[in-house]
N, C-alpha and C. Protein backbone atom coordinates (compact mmCIF):
# COMPACT_ATOMS: atom_id res chain seq x y z
N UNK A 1 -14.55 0.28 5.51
CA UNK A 1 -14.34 0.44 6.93
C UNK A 1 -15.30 1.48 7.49
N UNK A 2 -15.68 2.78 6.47
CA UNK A 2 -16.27 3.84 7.48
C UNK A 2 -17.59 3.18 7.06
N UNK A 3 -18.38 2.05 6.41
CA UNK A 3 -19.61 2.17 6.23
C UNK A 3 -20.01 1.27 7.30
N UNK A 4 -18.75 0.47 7.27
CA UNK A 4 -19.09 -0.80 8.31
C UNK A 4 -19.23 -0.27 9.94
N UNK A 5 -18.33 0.73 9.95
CA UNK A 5 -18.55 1.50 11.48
C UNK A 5 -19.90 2.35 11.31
N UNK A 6 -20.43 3.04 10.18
CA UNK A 6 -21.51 3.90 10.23
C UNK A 6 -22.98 2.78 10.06
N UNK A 7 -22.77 1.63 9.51
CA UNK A 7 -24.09 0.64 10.10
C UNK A 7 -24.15 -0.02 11.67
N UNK A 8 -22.49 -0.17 11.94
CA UNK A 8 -22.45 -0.30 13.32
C UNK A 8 -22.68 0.50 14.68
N UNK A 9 -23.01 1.98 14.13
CA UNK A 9 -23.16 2.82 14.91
C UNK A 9 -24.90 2.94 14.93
N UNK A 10 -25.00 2.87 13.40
CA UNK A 10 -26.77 3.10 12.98
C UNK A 10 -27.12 1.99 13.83
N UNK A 11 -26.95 0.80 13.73
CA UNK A 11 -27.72 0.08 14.81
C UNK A 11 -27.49 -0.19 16.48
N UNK A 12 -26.38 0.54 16.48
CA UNK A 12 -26.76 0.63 18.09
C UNK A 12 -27.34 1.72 18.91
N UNK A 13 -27.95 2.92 17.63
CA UNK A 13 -28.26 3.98 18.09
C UNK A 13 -30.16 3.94 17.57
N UNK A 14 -30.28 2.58 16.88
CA UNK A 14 -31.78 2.56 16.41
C UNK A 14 -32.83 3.02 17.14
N UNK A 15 -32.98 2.70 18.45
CA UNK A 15 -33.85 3.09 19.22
C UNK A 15 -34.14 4.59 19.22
N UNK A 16 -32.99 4.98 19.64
CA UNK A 16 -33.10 6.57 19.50
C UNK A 16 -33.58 7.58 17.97
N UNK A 17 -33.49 6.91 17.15
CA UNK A 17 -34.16 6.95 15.55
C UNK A 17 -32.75 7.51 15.27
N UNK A 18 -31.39 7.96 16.10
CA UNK A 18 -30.24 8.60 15.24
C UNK A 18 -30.07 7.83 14.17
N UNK A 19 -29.36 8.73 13.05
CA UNK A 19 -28.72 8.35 11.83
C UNK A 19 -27.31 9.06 11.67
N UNK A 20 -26.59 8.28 11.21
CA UNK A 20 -25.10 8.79 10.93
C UNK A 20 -25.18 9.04 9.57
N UNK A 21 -24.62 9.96 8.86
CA UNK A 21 -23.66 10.42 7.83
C UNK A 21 -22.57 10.43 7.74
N UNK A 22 -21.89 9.91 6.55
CA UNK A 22 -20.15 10.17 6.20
C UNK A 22 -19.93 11.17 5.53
N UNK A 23 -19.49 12.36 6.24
CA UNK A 23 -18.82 13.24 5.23
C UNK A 23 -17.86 13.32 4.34
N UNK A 24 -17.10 12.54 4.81
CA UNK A 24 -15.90 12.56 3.88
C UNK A 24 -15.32 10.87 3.91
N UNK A 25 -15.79 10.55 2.39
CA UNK A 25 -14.95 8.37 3.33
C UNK A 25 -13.92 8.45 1.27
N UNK A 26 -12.65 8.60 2.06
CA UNK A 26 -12.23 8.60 1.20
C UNK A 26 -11.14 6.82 1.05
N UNK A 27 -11.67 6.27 1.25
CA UNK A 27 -10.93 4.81 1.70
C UNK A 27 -11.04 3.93 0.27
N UNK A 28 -11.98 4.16 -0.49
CA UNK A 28 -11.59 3.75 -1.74
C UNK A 28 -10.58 4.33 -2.33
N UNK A 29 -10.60 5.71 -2.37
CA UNK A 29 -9.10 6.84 -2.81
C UNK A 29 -7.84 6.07 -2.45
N UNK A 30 -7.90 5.65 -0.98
CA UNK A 30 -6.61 5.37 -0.25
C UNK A 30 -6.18 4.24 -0.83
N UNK A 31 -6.96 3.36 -0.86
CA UNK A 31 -6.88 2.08 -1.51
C UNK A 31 -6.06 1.67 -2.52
N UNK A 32 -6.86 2.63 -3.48
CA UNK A 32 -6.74 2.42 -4.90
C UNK A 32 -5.05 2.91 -4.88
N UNK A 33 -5.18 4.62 -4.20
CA UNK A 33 -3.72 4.22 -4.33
C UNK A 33 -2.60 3.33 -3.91
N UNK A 34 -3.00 3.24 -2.12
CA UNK A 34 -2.06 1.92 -2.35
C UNK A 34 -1.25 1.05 -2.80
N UNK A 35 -2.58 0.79 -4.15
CA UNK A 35 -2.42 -0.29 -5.17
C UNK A 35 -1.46 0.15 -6.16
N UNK A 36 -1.76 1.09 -6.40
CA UNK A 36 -1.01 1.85 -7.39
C UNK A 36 0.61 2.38 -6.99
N UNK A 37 0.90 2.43 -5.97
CA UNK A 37 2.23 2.66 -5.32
C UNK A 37 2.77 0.93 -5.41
N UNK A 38 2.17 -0.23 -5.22
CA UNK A 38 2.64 -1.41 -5.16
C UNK A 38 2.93 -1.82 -6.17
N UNK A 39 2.21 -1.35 -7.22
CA UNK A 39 2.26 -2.08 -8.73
C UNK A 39 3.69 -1.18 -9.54
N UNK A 40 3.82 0.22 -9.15
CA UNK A 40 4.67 1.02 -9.25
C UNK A 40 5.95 0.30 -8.38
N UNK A 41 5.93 0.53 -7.54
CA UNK A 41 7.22 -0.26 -6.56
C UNK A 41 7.34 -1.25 -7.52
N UNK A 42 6.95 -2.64 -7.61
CA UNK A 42 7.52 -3.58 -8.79
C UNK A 42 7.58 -3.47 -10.08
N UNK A 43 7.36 -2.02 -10.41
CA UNK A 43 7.63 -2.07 -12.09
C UNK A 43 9.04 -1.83 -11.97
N UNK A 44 9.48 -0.83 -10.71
CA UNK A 44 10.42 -0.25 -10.75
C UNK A 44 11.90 -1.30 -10.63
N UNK A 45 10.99 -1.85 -9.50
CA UNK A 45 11.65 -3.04 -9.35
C UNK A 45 12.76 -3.70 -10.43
N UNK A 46 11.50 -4.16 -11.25
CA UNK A 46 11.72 -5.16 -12.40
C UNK A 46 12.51 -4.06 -13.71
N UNK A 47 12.06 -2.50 -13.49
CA UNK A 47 12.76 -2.13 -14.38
C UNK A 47 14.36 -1.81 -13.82
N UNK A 48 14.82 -1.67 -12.92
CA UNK A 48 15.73 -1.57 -12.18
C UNK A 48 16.73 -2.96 -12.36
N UNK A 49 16.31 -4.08 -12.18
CA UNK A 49 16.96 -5.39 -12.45
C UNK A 49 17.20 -5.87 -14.04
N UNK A 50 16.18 -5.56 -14.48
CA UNK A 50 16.45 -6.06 -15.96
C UNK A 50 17.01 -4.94 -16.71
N UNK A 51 17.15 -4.05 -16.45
CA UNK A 51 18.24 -2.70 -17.17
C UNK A 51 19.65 -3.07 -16.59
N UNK A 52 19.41 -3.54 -15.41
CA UNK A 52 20.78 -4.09 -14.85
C UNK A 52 21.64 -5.03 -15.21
N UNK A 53 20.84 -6.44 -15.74
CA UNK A 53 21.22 -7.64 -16.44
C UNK A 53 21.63 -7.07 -17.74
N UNK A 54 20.79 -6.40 -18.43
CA UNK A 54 20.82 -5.66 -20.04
C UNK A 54 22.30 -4.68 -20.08
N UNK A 55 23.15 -4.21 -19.06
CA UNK A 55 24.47 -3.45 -19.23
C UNK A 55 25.09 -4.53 -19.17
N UNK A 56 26.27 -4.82 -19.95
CA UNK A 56 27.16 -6.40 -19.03
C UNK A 56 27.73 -6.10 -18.33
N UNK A 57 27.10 -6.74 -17.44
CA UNK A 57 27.59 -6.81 -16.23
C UNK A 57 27.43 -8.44 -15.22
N UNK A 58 27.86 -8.36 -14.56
CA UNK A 58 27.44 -9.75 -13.82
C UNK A 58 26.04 -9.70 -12.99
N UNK A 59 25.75 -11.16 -13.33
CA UNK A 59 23.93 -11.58 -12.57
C UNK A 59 23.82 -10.87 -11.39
N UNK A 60 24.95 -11.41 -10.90
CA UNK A 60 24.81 -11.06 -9.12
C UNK A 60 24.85 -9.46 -8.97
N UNK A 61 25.21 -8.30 -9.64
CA UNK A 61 24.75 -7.24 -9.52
C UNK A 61 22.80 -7.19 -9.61
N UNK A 62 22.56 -7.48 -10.36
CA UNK A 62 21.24 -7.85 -10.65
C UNK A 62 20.36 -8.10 -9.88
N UNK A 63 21.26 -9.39 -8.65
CA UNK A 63 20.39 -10.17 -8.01
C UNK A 63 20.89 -9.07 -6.79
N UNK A 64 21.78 -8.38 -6.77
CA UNK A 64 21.42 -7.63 -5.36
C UNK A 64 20.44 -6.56 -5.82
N UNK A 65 20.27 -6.22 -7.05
CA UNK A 65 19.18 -4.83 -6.63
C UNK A 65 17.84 -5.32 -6.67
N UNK A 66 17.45 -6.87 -7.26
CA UNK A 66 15.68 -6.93 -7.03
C UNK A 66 16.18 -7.11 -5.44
N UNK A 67 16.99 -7.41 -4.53
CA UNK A 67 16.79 -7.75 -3.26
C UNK A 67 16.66 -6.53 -2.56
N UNK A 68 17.84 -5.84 -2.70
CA UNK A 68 17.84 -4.80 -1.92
C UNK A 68 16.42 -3.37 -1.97
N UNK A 69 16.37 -3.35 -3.23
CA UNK A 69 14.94 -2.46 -3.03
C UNK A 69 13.91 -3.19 -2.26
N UNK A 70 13.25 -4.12 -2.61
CA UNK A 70 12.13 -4.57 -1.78
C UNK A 70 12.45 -4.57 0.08
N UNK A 71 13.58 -4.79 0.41
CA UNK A 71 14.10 -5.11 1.89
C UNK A 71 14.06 -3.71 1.81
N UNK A 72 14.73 -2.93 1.03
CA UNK A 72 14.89 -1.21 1.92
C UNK A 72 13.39 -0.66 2.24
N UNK A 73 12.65 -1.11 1.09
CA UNK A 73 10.87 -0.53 1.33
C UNK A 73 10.49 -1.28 2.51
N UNK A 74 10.41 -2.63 2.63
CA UNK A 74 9.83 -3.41 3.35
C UNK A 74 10.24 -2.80 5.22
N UNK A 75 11.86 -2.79 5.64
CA UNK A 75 12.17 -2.08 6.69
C UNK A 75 11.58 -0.82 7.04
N UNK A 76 11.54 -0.04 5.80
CA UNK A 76 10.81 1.20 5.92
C UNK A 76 9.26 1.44 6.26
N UNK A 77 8.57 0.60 6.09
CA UNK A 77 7.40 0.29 6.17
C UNK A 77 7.22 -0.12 7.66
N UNK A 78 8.02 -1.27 7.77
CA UNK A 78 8.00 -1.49 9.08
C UNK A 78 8.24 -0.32 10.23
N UNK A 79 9.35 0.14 10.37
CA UNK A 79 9.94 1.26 10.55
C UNK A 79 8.53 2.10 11.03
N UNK A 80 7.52 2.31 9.97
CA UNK A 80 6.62 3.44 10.17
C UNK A 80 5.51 2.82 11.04
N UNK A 81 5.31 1.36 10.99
CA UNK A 81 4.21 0.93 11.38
C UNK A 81 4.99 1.01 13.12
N UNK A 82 5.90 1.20 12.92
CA UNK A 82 6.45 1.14 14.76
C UNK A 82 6.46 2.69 15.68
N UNK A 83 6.26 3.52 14.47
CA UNK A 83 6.32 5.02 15.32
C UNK A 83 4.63 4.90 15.98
């Protein structure tokens, strides 16, 4: 994103010979974690449900907690994208 805005800036400022620099583009960082919070969220997930099935207990305990975590994150998310 910041390189694509810093060639988009470099060429509308060509004439003038300006050049932009990024001081700080930390968007691969952000990314990566991201990724890493998502892959985490479904380990947890999955470790959360199948420790659940593994006590005896009934499925349907089971089947409410893969539901309910993903919906509580998912609202929450939403939630933030609305402030």
């Amino acid at each position: 994103m910041a390189s694509r805005q810093n060639y988009q800036l470099g060429e509308s400022f060509k004439k003038e010979n300006l050049k932009f620099n990024i001081a700080n583009d930390s968007t691969d960082f952000t990314r990566d974690a991201v990724d890493a919070m998502m892959h985490d969220i479904s380990f947890g997930n999955h470790l959360g449900s199948h420790g659940d099935v593994g006590v005896p207990a009934w499925f349907r305990n089971s089947l409410i907690v893969m539901v309910a975590i993903p919906a509580s994150l998912v609202s929450t998310f939403i939630a933030l994208a609305c402030i």
